[in-house]
Protein backbone atom coordinates (compact mmCIF):
# COMPACT_ATOMS: atom_id res chain seq x y z
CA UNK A 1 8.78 34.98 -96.75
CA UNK A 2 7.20 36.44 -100.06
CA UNK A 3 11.04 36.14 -101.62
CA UNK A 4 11.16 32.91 -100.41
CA UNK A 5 7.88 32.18 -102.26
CA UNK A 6 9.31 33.87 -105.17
CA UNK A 7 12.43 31.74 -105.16
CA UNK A 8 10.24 28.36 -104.75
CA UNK A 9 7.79 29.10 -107.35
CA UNK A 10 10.96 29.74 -109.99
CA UNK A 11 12.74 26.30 -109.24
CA UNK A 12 9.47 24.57 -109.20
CA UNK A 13 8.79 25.79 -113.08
CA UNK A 14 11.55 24.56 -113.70
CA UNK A 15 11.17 20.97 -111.88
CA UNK A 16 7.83 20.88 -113.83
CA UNK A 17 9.32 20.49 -117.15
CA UNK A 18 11.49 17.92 -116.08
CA UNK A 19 8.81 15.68 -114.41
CA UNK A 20 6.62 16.81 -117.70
CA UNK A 21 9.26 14.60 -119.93
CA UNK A 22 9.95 12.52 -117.93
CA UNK A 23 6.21 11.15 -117.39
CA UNK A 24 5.77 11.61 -121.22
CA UNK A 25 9.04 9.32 -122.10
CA UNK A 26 7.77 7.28 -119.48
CA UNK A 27 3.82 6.90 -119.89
CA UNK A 28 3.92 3.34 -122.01
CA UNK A 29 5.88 1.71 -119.11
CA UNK A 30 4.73 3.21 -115.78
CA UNK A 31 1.53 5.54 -114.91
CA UNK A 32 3.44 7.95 -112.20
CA UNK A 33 7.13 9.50 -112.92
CA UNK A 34 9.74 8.00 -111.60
CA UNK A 35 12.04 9.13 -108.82
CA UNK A 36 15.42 10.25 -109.79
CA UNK A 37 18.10 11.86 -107.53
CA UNK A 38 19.13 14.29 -110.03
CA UNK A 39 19.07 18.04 -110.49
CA UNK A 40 16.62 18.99 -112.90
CA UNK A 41 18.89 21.31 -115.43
CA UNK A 42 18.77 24.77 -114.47
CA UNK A 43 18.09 24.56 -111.22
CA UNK A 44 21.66 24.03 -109.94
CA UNK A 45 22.29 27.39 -111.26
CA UNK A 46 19.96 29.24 -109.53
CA UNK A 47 20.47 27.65 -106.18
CA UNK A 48 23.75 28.86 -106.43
CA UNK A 49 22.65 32.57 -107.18
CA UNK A 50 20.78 32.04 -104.15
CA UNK A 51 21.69 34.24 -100.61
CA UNK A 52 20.10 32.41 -98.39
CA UNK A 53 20.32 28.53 -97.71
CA UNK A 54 19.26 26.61 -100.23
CA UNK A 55 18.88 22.38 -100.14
CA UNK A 56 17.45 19.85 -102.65
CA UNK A 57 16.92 16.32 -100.89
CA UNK A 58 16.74 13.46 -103.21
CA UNK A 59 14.23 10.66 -102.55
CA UNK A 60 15.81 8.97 -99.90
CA UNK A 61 16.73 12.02 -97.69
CA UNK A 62 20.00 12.34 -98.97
CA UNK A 63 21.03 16.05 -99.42
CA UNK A 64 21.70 16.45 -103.59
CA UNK A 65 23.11 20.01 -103.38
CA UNK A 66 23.45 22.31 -100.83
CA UNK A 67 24.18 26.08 -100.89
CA UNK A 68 27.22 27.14 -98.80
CA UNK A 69 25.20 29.37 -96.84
CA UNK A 70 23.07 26.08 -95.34
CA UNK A 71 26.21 24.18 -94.53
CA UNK A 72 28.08 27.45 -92.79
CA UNK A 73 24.66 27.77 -90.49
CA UNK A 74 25.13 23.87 -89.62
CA UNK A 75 21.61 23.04 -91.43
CA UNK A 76 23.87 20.26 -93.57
CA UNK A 77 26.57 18.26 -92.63
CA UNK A 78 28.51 16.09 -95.37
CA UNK A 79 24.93 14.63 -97.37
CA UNK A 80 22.67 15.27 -93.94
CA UNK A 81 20.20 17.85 -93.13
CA UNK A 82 21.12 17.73 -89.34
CA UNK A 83 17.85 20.05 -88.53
CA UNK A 84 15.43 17.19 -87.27
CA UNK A 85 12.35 19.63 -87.66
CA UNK A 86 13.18 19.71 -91.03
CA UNK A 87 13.98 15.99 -92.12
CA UNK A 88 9.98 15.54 -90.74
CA UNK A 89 8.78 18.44 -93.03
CA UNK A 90 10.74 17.20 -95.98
CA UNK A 91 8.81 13.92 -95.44
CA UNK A 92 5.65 15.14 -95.25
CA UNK A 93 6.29 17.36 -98.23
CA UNK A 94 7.26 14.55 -100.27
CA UNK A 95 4.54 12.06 -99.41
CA UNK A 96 1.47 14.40 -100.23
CA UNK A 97 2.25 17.47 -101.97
CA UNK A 98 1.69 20.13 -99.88
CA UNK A 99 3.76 23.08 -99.82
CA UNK A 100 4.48 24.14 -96.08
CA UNK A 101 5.94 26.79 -94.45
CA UNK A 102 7.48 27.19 -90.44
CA UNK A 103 10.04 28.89 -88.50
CA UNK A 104 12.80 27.24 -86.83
CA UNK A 105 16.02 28.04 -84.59
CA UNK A 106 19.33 26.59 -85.23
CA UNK A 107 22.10 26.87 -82.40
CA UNK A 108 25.32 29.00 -83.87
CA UNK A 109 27.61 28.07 -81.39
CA UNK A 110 29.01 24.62 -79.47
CA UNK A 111 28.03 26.20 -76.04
CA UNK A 112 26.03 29.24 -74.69
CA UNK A 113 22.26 30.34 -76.18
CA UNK A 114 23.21 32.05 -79.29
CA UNK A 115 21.48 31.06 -82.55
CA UNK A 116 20.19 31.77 -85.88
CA UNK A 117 15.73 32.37 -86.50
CA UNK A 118 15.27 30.83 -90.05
CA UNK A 119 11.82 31.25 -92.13
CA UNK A 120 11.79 27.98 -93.90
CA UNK A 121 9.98 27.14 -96.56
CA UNK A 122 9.44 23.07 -97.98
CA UNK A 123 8.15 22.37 -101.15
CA UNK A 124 8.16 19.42 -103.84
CA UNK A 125 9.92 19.67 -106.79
CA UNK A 126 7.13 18.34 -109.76
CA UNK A 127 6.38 14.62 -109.14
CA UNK A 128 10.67 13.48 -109.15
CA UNK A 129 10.40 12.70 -105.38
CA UNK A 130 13.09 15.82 -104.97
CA UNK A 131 12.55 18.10 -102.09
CA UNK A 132 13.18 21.64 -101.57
CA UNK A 133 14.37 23.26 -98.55
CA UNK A 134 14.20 26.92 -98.37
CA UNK A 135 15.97 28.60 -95.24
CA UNK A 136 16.03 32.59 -94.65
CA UNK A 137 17.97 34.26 -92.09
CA UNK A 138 15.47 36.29 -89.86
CA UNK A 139 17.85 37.04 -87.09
CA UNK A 140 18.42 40.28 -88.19
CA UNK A 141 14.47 40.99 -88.76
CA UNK A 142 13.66 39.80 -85.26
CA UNK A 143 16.47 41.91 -83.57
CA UNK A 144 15.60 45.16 -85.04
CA UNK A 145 11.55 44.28 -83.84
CA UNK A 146 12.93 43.67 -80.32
CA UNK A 147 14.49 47.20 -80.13
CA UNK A 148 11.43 48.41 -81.64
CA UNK A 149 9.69 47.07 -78.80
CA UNK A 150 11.79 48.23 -76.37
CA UNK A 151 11.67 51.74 -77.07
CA UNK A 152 7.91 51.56 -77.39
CA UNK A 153 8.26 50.69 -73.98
CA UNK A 154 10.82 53.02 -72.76
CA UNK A 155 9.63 55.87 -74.13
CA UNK A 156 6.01 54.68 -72.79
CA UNK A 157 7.22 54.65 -69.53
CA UNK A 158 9.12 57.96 -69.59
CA UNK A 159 6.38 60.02 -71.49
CA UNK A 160 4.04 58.49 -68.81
CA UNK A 161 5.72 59.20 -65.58
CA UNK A 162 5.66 62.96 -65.59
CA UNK A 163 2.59 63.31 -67.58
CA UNK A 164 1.11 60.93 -64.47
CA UNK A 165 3.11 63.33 -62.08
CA UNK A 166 1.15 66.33 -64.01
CA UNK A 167 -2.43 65.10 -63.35
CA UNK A 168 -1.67 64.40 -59.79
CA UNK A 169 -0.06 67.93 -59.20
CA UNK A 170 -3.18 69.30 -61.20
CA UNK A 171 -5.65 67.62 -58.68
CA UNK A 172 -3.80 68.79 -55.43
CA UNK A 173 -3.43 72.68 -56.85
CA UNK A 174 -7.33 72.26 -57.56
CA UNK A 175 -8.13 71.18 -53.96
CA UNK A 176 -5.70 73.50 -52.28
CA UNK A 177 -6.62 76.62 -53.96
CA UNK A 178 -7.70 78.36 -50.70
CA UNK A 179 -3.75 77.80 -49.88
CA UNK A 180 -1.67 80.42 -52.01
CA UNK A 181 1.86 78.83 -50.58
CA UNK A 182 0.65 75.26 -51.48
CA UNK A 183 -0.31 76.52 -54.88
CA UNK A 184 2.94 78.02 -55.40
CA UNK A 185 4.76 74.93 -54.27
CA UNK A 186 2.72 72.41 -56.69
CA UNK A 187 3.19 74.93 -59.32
CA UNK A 188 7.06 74.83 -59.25
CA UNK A 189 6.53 70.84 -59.35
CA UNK A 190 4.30 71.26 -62.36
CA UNK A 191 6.77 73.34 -64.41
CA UNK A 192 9.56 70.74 -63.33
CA UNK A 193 7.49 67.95 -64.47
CA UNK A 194 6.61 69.85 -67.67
CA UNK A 195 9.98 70.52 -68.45
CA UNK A 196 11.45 67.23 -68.30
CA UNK A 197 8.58 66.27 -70.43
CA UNK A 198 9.52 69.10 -73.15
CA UNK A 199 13.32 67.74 -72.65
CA UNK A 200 12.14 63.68 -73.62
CA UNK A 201 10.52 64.91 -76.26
CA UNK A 202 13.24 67.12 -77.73
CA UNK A 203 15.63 64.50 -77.27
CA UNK A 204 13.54 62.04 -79.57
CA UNK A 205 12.88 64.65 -82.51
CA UNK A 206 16.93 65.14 -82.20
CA UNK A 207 17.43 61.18 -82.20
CA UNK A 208 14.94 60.86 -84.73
CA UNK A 209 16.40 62.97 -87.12
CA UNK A 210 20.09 62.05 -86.64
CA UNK A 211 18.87 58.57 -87.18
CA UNK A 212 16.60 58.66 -89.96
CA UNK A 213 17.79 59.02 -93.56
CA UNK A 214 17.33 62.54 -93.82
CA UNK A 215 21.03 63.44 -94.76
CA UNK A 216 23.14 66.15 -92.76
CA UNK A 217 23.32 69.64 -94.15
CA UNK A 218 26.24 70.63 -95.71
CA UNK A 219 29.10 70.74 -93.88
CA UNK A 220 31.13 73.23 -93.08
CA UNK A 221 33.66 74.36 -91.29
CA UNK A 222 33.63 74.56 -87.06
CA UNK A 223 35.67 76.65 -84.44
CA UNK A 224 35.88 74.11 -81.80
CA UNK A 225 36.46 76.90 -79.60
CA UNK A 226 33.00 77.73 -80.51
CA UNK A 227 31.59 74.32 -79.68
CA UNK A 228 32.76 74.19 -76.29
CA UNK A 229 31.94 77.31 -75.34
CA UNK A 230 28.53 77.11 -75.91
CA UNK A 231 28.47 73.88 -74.37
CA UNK A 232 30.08 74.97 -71.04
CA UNK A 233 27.58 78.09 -71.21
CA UNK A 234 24.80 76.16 -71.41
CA UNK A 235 25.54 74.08 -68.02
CA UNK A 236 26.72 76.88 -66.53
CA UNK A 237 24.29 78.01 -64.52
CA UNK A 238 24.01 74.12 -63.39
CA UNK A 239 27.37 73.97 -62.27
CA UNK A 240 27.36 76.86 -60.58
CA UNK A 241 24.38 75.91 -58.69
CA UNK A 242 26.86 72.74 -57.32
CA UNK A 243 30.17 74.91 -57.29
CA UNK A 244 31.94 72.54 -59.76
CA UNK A 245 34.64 74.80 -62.04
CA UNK A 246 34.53 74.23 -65.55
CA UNK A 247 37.49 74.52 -67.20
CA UNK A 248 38.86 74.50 -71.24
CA UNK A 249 42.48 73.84 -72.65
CA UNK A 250 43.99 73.66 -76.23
CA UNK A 251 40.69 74.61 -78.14
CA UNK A 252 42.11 77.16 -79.70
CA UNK A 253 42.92 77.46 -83.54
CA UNK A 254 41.10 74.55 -84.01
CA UNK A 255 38.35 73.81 -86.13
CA UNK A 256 36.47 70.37 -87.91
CA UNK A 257 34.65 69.74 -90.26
CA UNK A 258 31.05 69.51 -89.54
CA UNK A 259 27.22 70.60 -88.83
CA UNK A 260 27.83 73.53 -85.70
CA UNK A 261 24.75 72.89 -84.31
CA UNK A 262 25.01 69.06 -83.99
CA UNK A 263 28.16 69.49 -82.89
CA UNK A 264 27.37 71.86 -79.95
CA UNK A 265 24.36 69.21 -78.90
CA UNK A 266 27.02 66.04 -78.59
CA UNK A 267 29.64 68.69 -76.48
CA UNK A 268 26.38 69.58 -74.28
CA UNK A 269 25.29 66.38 -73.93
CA UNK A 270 28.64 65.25 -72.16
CA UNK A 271 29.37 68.35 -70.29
CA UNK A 272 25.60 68.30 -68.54
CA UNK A 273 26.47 64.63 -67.78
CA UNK A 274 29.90 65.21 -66.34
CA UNK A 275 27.95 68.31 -64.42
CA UNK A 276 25.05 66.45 -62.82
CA UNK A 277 26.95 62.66 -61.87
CA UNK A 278 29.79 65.16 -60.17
CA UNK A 279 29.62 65.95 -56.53
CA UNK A 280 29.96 69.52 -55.29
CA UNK A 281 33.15 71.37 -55.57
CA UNK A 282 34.64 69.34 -58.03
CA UNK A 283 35.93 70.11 -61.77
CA UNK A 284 34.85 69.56 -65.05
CA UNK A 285 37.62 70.01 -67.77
CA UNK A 286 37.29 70.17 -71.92
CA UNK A 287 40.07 69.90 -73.92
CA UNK A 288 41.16 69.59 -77.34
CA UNK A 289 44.16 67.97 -79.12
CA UNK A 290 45.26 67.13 -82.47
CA UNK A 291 46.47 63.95 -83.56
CA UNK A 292 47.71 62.70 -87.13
CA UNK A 293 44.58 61.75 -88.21
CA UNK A 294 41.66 63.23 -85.96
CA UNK A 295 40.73 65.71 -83.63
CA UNK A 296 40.23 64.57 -80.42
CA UNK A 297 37.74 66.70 -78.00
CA UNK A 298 37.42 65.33 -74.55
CA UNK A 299 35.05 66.09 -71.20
CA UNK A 300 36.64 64.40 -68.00
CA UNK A 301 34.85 65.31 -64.59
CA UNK A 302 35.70 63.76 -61.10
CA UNK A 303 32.73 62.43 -60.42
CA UNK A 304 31.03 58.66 -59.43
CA UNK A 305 32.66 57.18 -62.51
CA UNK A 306 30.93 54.24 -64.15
CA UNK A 307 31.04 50.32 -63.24
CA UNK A 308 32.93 48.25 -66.03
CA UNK A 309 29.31 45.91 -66.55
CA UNK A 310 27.69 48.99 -67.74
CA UNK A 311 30.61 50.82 -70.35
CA UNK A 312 29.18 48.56 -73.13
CA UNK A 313 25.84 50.14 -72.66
CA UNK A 314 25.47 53.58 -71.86
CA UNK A 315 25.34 54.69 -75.45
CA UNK A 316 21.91 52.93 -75.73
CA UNK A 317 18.89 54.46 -75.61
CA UNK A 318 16.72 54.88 -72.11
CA UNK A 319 19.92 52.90 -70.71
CA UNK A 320 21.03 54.19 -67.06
CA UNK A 321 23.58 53.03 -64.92
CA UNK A 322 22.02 54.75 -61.85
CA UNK A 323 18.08 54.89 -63.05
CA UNK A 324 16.76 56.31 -59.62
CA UNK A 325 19.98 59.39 -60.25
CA UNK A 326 18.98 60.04 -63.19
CA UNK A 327 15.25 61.11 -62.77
CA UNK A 328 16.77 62.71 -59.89
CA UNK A 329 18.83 64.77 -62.11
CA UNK A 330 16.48 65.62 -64.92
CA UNK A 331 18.05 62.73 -67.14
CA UNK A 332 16.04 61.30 -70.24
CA UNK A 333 18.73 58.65 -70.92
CA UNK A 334 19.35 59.60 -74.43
CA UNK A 335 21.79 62.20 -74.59
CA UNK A 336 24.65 59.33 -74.74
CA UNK A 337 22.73 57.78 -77.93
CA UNK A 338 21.98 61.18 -79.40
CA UNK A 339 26.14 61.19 -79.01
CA UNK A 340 26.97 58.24 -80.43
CA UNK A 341 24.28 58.79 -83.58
CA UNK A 342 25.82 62.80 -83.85
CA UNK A 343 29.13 60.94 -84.38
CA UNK A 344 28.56 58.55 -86.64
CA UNK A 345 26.80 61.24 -89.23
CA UNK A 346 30.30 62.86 -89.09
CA UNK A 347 32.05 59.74 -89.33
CA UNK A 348 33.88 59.86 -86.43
CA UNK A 349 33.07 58.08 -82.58
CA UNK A 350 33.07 58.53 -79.21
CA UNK A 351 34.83 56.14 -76.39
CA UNK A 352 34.64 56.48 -73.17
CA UNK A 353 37.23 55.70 -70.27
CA UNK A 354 35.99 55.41 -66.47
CA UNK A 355 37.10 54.36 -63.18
CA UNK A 356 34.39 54.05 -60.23
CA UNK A 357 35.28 56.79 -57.36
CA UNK A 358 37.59 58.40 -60.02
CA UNK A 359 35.33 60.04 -62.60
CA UNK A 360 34.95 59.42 -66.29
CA UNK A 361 36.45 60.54 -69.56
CA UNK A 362 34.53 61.09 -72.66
CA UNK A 363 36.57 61.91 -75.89
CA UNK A 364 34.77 62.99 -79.12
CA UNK A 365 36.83 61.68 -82.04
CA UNK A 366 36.62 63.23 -85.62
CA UNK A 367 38.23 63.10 -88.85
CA UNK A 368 40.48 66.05 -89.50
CA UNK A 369 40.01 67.93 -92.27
CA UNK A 370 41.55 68.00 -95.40
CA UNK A 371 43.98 70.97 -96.05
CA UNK A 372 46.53 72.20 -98.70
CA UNK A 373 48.37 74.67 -96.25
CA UNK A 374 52.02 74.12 -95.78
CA UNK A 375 54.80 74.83 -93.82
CA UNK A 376 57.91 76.26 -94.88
CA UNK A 377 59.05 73.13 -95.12
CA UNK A 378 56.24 71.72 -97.21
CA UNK A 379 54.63 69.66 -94.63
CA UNK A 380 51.58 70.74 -92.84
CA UNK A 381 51.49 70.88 -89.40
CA UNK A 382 48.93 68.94 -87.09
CA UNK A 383 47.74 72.40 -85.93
CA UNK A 384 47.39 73.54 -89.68
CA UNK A 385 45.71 70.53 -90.94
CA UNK A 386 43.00 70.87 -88.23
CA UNK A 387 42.53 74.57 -89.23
């Protein structure tokens, strides 16, 4: 709104000195300025430097110019402003003066409950009877606040339900202290609870710094060999626990371009989810191919799968397709957004493919690097150019 201010303030200098000659040419034959339904000179110019939507209404509501931005957003149509809201402001404007501000809506599409939040701003235009119209595009503004409140409330509720679980365990240890094998049993819960606390809170300082603008470090280059292993060790113990095999093909020889230990988060990520939505006895698989432009690393288990409502959304934060399975399992619902956000710092992506009852497929996609090795031939080979 202060832009918008800016913006108003400029084009109203400008209308001054217009309405300044004009009531000086004019003073022997009328004591007010008279009306005129033309651009003062200057002003068309900087309307049409303008971003955001931009109309001048001449005294009798008819629009004089219009920026292209306010007719593609449906706020003028032919030499109408269509926006009711507005018309009303424009008139009360003009009749005493005032410079006013609001906030309107304005439907985007024919049908369904899309539309565009505009900060408007109405002023005069010196004493010409020309009107102002000011529209900026807040949509943007108001969608990144509603995520912002979101996560305040996600990670409200997920901080507060073990730290809740904590001070209740803490109670019933203190009034069962004359009972060593209750003790010992509301202990274990305590360190459970504790640990999926530590794991929320790891998994926002990782998400915050892959998101913020502090850049990557240098990167260099990664065995994906490497990668995977230490993924599959680090759910190993988990897997074993449920007697799911973990398996690894075509890793070999490979490597990307990248940060390792980034890298090795994203692989670990996938292979703990493939681990814990799995049922016993069941495999998890990683495997690695090359194609002509990217290296493709994928994580397939056989487990619940995921419903096709939900593929659109399980790279967002806090999101869970089975909430009440996920607490179950120790889940803080970002590892997916961590993912997504590791991928996009190395410029590649990650998709997803999933079939309820069948399992799911995640496949890591990433640029491959640049190299200057040939062949005998000349040509480098897929296997070369990934190396």
């Amino acid at each position: 709104m202060a832009a918008i201010a800016g913006i108003v303030g400029l084009v109203i200098g400008l209308a001054a000195g217009l309405a300044f000659r004009i009531s000086e040419s004019g003073r022997s034959r009328a004591p007010e300025p008279p009306l005129t339904s033309e651009l003062p000179p200057g002003i068309a110019e900087v309307l049409a430097a303008l971003p955001s939507s931009a109309v001048v209404l001449d005294p009798a509501d008819r629009v004089l110019r219009a920026s292209s931005a306010a007719r593609a957003f449906g706020i003028v149509r032919g030499e109408e402003l269509v926006i009711g809201d507005l018309l009303a402001l424009a008139r009360r404007v003009r009749r005493d003066g005032v410079i006013r501000e609001t906030e309107i809506e304005v439907a985007v599409r024919k049908f369904g409950p899309d539309a565009t939040s505009f900060a408007v701003r109405v002023a005069p235009l010196g004493g010409t009877g020309l009107v102002l119209v000011l529209a900026e595009d807040q949509t943007e503004r108001r969608r990144v606040e509603a995520v912002r409140r979101d996560f305040v409330a996600n990670i409200s509720h997920e901080l507060k339900t073990p730290v809740g679980a904590l001070s209740l365990l803490a109670e019933t240890v203190a009034d069962a202290s004359d009972d060593p094998e209750a003790v010992r049993r509301f202990t274990g819960r305590m360190q459970q609870e504790a640990a999926r606390l530590t794991s929320v809170i790891q998994d926002l300082i990782t998400l915050s710094r892959i998101q913020g603008a502090e850049p990557m470090t240098e990167p260099g280059k990664v065995e994906v060999a490497t990668v995977v292993e230490e993924a599959l060790d680090a759910v190993r113990m988990a897997a074993d626990a449920k007697e799911i095999e973990l398996v690894s093909s075509g890793t070999d020889d490979i490597t990307v371009m990248g940060d390792e230990g980034l890298l090795v988060t994203a692989m670990r990520n996938l292979v703990a989810n493939a681990v814990a939505y799995s049922p016993e006895r069941t495999r998890v698989s990683v495997s690695a191919d090359v194609t002509e432009k990217a290296v493709e690393i994928s994580v397939a288990d056989q487990g619940i799968g995921i419903p096709p409502q939900d593929l659109e959304r399980i790279f967002e934060r806090f999101y869970r397709v089975d909430a009440a399975r996920s607490r179950a399992t120790g889940g803080t619902g970002l590892g997916l957004a961590i993912v997504k956000h590791i991928m996009t710092h190395h410029r590649g992506e990650v998709t997803v493919w999933s079939k309820e009852g069948s399992g799911s497929t995640f496949t890591l996609r990433l640029p491959r690097p640049q190299t200057r090795e040939r062949t005998g031939s000349g040509e480098p080979t897929y296997r070369e150019a990934a190396q």
